[in-house]
N, C-alpha and C. Protein backbone atom coordinates (compact mmCIF):
# COMPACT_ATOMS: atom_id res chain seq x y z
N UNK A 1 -36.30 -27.81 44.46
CA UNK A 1 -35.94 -27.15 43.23
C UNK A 1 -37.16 -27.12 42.32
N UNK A 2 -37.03 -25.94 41.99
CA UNK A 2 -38.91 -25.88 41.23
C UNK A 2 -38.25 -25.77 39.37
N UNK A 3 -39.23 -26.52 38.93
CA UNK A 3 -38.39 -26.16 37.09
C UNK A 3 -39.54 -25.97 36.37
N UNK A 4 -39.10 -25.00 35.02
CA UNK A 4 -40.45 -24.82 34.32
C UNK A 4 -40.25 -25.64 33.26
N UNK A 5 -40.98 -26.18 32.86
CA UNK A 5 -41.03 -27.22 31.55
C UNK A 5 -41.69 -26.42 30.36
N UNK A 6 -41.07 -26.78 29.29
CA UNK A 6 -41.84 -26.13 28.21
C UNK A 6 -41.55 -26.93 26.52
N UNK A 7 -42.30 -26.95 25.54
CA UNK A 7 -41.86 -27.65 24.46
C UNK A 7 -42.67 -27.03 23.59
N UNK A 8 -41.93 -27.64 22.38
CA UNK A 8 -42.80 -27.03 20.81
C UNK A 8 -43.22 -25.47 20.99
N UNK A 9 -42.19 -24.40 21.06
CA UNK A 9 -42.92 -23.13 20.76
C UNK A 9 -43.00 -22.55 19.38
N UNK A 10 -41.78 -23.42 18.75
CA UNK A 10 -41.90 -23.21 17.27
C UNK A 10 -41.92 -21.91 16.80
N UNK A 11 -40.37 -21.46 17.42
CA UNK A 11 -39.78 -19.65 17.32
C UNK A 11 -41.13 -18.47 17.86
N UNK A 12 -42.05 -19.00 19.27
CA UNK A 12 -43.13 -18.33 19.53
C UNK A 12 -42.87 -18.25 21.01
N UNK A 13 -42.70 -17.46 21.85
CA UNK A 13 -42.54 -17.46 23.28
C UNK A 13 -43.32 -16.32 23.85
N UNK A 14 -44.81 -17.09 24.06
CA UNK A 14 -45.89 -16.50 24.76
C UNK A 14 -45.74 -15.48 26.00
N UNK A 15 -45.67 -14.16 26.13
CA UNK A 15 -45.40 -13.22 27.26
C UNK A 15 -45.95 -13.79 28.32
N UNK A 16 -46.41 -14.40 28.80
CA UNK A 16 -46.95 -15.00 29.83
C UNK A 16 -45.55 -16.04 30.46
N UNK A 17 -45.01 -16.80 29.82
CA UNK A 17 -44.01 -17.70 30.25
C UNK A 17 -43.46 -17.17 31.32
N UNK A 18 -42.39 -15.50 31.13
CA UNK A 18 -41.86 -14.80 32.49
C UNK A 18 -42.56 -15.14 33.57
N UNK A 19 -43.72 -14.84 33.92
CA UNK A 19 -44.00 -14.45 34.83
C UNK A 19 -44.85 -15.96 35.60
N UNK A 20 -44.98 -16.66 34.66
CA UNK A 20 -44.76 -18.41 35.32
C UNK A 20 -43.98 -18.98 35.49
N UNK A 21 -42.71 -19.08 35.28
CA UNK A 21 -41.57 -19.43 35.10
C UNK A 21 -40.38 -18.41 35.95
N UNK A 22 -40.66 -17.02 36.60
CA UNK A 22 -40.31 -16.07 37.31
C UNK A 22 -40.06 -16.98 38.59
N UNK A 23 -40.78 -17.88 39.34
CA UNK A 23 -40.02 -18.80 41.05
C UNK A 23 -39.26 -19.82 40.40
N UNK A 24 -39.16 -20.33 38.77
CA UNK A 24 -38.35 -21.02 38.83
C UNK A 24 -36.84 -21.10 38.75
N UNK A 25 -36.05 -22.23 39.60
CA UNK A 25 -34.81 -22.04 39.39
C UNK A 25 -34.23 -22.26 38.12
N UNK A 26 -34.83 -23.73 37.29
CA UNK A 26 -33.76 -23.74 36.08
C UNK A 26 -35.76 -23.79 34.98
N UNK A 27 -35.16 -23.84 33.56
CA UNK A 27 -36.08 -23.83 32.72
C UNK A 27 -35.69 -25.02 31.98
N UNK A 28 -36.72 -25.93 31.39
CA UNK A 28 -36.01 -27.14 30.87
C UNK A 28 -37.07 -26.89 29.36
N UNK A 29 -36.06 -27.12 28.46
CA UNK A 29 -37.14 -27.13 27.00
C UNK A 29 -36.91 -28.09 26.13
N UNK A 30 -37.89 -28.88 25.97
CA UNK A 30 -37.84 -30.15 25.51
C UNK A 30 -37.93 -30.24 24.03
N UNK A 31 -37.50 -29.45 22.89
CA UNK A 31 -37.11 -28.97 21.87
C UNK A 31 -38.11 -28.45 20.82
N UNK A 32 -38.12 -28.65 19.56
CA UNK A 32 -38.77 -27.85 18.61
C UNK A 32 -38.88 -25.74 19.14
N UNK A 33 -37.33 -25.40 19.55
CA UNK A 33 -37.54 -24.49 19.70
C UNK A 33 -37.91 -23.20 18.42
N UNK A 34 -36.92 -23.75 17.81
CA UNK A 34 -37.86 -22.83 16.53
C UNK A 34 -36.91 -21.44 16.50
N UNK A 35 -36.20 -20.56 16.94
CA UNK A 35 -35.27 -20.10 16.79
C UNK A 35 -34.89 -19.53 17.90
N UNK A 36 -33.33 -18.86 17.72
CA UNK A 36 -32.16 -18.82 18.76
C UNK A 36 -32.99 -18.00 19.69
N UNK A 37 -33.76 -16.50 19.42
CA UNK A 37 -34.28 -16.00 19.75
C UNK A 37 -35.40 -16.56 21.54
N UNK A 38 -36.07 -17.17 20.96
CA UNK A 38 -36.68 -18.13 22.29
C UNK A 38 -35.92 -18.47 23.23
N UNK A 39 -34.74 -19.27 22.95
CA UNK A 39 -34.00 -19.43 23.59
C UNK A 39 -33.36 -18.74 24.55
N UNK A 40 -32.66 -17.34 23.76
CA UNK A 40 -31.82 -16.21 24.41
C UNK A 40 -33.03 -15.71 25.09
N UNK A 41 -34.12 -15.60 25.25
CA UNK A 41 -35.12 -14.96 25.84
C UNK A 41 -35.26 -16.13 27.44
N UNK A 42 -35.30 -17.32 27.00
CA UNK A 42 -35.84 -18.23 28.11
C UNK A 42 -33.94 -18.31 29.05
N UNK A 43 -33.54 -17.94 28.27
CA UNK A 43 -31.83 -18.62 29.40
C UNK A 43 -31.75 -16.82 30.05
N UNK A 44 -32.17 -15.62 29.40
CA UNK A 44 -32.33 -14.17 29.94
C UNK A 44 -33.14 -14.48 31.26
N UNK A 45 -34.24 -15.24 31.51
CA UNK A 45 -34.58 -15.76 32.44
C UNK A 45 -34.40 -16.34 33.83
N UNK A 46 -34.34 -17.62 33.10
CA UNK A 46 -33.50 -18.67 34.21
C UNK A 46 -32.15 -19.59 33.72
N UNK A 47 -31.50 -20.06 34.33
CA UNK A 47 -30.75 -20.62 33.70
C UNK A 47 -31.14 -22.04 32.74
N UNK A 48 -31.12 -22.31 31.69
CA UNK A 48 -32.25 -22.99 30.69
C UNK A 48 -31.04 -24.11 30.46
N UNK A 49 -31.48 -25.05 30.10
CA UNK A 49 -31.51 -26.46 29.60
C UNK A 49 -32.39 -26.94 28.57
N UNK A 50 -32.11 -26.96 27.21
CA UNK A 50 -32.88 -27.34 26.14
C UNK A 50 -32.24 -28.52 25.43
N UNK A 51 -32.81 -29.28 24.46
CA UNK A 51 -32.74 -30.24 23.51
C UNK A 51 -33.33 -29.84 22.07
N UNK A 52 -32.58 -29.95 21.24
CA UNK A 52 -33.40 -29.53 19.74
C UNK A 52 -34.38 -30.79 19.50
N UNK A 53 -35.01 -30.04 18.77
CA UNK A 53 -36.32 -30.92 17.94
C UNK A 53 -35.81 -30.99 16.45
N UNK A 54 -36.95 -31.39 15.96
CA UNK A 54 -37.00 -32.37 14.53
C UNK A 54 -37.00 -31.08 13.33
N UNK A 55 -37.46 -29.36 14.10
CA UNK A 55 -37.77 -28.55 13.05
C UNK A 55 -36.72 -26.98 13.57
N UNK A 56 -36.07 -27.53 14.52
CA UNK A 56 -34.60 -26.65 14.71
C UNK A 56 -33.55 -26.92 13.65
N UNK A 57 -32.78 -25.75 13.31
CA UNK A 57 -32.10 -25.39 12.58
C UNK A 57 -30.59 -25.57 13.17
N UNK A 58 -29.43 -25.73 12.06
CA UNK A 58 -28.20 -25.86 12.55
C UNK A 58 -27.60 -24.77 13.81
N UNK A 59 -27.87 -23.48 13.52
CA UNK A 59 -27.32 -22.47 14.49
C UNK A 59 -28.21 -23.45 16.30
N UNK A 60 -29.46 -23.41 16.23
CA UNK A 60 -29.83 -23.93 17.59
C UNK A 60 -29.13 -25.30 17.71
N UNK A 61 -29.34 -26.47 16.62
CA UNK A 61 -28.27 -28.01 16.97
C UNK A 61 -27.08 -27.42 17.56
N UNK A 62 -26.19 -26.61 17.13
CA UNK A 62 -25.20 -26.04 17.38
C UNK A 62 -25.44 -26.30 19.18
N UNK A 63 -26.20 -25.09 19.60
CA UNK A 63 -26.44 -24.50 20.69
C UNK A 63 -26.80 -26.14 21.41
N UNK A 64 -27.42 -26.67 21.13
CA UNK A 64 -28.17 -27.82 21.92
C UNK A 64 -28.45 -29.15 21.91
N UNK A 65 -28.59 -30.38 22.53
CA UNK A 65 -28.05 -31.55 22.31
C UNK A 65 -29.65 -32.22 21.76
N UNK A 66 -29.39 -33.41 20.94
CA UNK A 66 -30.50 -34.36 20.72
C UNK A 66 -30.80 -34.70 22.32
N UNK A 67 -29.85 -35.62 23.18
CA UNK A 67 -30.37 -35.63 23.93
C UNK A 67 -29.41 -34.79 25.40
N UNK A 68 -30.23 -35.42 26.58
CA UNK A 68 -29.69 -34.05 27.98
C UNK A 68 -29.78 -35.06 28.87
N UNK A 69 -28.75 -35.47 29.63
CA UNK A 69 -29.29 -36.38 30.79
C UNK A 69 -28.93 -35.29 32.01
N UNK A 70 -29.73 -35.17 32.90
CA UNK A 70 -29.65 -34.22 34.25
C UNK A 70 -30.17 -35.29 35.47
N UNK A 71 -29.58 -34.90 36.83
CA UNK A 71 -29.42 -35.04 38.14
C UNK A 71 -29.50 -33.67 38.73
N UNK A 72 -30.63 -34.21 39.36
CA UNK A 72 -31.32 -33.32 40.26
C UNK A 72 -32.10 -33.88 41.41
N UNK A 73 -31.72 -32.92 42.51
CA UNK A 73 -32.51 -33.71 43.97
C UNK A 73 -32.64 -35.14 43.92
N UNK A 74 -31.21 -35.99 43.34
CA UNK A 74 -31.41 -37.42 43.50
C UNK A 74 -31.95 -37.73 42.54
N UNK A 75 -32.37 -37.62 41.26
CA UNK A 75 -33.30 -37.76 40.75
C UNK A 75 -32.62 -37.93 39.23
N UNK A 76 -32.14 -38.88 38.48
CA UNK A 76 -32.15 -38.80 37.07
C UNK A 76 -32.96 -38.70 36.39
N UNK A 77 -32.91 -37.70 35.00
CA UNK A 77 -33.79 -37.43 34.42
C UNK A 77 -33.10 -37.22 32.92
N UNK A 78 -34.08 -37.81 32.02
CA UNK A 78 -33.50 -37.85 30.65
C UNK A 78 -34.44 -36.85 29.80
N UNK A 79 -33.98 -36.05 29.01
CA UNK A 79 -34.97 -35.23 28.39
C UNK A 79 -34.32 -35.19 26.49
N UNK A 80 -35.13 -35.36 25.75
CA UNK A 80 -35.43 -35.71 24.34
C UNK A 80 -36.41 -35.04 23.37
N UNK A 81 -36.40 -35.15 22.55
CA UNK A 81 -37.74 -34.17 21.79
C UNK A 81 -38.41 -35.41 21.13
N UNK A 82 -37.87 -36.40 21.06
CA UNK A 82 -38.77 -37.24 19.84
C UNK A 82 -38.53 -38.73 20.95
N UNK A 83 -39.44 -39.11 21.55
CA UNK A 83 -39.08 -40.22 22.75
C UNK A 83 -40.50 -41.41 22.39
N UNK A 84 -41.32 -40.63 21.61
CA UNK A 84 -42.70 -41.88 21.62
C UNK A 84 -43.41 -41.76 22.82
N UNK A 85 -44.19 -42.61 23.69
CA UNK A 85 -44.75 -42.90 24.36
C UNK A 85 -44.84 -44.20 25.23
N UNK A 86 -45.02 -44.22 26.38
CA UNK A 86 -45.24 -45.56 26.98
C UNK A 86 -45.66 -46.28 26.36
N UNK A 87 -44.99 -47.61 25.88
CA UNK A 87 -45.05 -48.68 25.55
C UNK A 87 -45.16 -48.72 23.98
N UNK A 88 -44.44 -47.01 23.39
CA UNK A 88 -44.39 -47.35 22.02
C UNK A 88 -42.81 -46.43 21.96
N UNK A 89 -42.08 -46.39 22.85
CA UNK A 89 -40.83 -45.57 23.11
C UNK A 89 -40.27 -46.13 21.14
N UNK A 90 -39.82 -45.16 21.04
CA UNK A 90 -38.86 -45.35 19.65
C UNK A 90 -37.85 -45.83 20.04
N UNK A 91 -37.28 -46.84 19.50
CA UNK A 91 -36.03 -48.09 19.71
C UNK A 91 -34.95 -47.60 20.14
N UNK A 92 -34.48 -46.02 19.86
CA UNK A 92 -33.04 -45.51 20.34
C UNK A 92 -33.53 -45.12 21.89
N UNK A 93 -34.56 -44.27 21.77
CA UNK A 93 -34.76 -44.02 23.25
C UNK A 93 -35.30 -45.35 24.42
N UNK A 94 -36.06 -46.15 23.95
CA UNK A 94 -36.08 -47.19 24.48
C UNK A 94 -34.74 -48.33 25.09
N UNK A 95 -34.23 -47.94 23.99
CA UNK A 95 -32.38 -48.87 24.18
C UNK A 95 -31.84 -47.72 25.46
N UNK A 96 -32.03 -46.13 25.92
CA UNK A 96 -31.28 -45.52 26.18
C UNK A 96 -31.80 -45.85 27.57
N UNK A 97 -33.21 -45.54 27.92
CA UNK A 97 -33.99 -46.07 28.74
C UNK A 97 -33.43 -47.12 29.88
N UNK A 98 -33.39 -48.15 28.71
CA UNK A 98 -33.02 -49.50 29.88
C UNK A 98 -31.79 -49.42 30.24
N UNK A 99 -30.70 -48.79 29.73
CA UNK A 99 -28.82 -49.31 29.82
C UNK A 99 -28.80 -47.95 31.09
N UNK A 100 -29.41 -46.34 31.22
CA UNK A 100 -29.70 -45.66 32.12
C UNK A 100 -30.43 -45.84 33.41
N UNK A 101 -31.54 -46.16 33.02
CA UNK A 101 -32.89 -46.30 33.77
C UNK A 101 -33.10 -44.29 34.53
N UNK A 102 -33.35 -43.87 33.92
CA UNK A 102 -33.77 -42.30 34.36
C UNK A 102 -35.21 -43.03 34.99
N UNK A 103 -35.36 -41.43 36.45
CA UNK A 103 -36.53 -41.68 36.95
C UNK A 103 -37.63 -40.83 36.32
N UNK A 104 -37.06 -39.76 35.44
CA UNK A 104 -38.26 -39.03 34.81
C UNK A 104 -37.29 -38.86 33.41
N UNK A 105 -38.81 -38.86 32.51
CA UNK A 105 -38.60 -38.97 30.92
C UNK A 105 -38.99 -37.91 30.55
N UNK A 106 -38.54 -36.72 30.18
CA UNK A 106 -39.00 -35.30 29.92
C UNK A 106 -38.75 -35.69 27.93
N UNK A 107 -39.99 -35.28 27.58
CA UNK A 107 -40.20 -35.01 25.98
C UNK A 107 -41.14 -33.85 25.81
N UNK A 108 -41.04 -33.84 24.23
CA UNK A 108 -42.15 -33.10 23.18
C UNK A 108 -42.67 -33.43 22.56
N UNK A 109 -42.69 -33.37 21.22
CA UNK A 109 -42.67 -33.53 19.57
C UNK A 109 -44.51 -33.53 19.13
N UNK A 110 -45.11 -34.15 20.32
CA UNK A 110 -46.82 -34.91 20.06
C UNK A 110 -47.24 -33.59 20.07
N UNK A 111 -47.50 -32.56 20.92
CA UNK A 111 -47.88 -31.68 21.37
C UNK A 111 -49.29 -31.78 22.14
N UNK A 112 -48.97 -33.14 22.87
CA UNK A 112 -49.86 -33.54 23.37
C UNK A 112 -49.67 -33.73 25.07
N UNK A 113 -50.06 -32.79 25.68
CA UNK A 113 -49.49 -33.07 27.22
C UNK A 113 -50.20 -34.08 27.62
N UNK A 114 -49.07 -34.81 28.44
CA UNK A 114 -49.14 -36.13 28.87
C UNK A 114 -47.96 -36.05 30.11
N UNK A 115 -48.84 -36.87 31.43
CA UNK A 115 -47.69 -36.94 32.62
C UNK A 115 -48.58 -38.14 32.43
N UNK A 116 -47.54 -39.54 32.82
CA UNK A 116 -47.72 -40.76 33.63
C UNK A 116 -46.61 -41.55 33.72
N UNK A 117 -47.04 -42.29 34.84
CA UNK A 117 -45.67 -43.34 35.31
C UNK A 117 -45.93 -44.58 34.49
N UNK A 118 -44.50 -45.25 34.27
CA UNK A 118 -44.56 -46.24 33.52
C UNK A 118 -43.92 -47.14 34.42
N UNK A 119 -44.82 -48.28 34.85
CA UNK A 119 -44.56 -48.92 35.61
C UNK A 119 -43.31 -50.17 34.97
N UNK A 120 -43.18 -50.14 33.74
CA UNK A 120 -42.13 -51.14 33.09
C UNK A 120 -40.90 -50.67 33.35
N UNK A 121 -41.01 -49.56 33.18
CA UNK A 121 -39.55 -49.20 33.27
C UNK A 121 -38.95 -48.21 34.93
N UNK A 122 -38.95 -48.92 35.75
CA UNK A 122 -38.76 -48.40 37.11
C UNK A 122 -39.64 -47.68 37.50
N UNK A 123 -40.86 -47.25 37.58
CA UNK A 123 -41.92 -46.46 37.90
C UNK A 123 -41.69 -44.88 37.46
N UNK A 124 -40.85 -44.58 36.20
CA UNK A 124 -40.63 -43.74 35.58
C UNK A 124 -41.64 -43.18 35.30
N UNK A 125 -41.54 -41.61 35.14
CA UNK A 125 -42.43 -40.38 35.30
C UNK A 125 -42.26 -40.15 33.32
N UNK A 126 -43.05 -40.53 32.69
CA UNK A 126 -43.11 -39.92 31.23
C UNK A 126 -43.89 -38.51 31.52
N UNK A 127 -43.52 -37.56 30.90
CA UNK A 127 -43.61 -35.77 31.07
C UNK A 127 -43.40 -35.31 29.71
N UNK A 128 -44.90 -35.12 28.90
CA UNK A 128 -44.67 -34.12 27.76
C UNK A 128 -45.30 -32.81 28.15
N UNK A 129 -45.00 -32.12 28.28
CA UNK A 129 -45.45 -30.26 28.79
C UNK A 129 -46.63 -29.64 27.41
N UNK A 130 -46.83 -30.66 26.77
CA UNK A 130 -47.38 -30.34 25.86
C UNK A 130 -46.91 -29.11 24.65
N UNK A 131 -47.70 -27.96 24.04
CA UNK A 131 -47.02 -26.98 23.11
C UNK A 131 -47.12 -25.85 23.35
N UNK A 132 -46.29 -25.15 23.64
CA UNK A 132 -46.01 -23.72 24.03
C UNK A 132 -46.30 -22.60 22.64
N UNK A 133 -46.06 -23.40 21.42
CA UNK A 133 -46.43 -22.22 20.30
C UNK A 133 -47.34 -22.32 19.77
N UNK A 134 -47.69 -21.60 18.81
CA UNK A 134 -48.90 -21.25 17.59
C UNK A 134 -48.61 -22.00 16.80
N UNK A 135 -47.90 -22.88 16.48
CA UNK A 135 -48.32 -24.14 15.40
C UNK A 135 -48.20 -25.40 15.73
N UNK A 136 -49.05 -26.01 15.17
CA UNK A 136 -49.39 -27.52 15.13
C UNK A 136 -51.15 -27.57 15.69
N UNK A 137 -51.36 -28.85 15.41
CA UNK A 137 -52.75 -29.05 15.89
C UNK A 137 -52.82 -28.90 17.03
N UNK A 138 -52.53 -28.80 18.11
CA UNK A 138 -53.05 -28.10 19.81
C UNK A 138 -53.86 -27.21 19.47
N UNK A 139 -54.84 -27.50 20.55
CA UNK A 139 -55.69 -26.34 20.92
C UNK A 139 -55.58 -25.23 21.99
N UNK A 140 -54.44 -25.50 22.92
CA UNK A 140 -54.07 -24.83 23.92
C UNK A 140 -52.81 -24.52 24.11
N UNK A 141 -52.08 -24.16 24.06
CA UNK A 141 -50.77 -23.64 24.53
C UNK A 141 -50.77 -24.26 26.05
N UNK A 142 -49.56 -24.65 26.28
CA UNK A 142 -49.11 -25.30 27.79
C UNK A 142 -47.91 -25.38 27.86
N UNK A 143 -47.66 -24.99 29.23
CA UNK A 143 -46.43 -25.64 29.97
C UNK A 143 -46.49 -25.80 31.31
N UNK A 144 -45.49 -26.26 31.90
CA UNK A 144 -45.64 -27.07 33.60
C UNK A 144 -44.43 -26.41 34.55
N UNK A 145 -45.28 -26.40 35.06
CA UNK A 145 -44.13 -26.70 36.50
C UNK A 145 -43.97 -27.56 37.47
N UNK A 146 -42.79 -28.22 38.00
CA UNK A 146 -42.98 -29.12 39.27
C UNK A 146 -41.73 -28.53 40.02
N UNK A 147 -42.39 -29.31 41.35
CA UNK A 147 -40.38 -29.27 42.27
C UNK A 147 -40.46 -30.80 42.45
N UNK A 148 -38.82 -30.48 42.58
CA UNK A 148 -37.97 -31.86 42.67
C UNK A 148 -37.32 -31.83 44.13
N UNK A 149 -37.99 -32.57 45.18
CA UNK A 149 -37.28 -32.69 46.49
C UNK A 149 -37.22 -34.06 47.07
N UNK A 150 -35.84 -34.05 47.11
CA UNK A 150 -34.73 -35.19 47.60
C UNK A 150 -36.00 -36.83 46.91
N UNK A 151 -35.64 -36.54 45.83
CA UNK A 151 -35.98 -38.06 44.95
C UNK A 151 -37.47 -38.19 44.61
N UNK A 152 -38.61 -37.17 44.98
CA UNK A 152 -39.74 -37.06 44.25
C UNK A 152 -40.33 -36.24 43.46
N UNK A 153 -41.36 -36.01 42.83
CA UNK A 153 -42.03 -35.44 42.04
C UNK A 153 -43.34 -34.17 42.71
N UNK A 154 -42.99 -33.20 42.94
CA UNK A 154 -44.19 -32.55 43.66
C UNK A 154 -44.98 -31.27 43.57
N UNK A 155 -46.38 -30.73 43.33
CA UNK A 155 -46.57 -29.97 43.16
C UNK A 155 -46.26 -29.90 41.71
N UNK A 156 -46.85 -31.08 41.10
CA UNK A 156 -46.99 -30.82 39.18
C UNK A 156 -47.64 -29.97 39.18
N UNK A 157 -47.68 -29.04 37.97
CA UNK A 157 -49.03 -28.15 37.11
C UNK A 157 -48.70 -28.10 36.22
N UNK A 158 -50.18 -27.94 35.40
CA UNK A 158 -49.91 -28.12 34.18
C UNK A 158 -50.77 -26.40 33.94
N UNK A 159 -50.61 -25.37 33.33
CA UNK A 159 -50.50 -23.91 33.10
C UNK A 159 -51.22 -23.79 31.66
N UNK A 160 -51.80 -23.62 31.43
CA UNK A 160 -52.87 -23.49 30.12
C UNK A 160 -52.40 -21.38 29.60
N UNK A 161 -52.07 -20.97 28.77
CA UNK A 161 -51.75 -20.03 28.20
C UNK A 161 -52.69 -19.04 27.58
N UNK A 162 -53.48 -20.06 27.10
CA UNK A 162 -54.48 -19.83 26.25
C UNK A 162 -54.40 -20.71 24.92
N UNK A 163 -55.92 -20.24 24.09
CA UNK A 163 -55.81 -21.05 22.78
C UNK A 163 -54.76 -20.37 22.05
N UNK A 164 -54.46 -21.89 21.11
CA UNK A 164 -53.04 -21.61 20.35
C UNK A 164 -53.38 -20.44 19.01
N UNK A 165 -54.29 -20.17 18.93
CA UNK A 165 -55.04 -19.20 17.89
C UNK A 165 -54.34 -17.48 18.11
N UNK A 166 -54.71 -17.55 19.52
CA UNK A 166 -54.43 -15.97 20.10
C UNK A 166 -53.93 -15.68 20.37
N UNK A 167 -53.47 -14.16 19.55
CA UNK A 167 -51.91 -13.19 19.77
C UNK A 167 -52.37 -12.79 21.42
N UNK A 168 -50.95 -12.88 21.83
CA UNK A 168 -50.91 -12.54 23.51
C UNK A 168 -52.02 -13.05 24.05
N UNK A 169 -52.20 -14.38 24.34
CA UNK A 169 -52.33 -15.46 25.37
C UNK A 169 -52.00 -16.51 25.25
């Protein structure tokens, strides 16, 4: 199962996404979508799975959960917009962490792409896709893809867009 990861577009959905995100089966968006619009564009797609962020509005909360727990190819996976980082997890997600134990931690919020395993907590996969829109300090626009077959992680990428500066890339 191949999925496209994406976060922070901040109501901005780079024309490029289709056509990276075109072999995937589901789309996962790890929040700060920024309006409904993105959304209805990314689920027109593939079938999408999102979480709101910290700068979504009631109509998207509406539409989408703080947090998403998914099973896939064996594989639990918890996805969040505001999760911290290895070994500085924020206390709710950290509490959610241990009483679950997910094998991959899908976030946003940093806009800082970041994949690594955290060996404390079951050899869990932390996954920020970094920022898909034109605001915030990033310098690059990003998102990922991986597949998920029968309980591993394979064929990560991480997809560079272009700088976050430039209309259409």
């Amino acid at each position: 199962m191949t999925i496209g990861l994406i976060s922070d577009t901040h109501s901005y959905l780079d024309p490029q996404v289709s056509s990276y995100f075109g072999s995937c089966e589901e789309i996962w968006h790890a929040g700060d979508i920024g309006s409904l619009q993105v959304l209805e564009d990314l689920q027109a797609m593939k079938p999408t799975f999102a979480v709101y962020g910290n700068i979504d509005d009631p109509v998207i909360r509406h539409q989408c959960q703080e947090d998403l727990w998914l099973e896939r190819e064996g594989l639990l996976i918890f996805m969040t917009h505001i999760a911290g980082s290895p070994k500085r997890y924020e206390s709710r997600v950290r509490s959610l962490i241990k009483s679950r134990q997910p094998r991959i931690l899908i976030c946003g919020h940093s806009h800082i792409l970041k994949v690594q395993k955290d060996p404390q907590h079951h050899n869990m996969w932390y996954v920020n896709p970094g920022a898909a829109g034109r605001q915030g300090f990033h310098r690059m626009k990003t998102i990922m893809r991986m597949t998920l077959h029968r309980g591993q992680i394979a064929n990560l990428e991480v997809i560079e867009l272009g700088k976050r500066g430039a209309i259409g890339s």
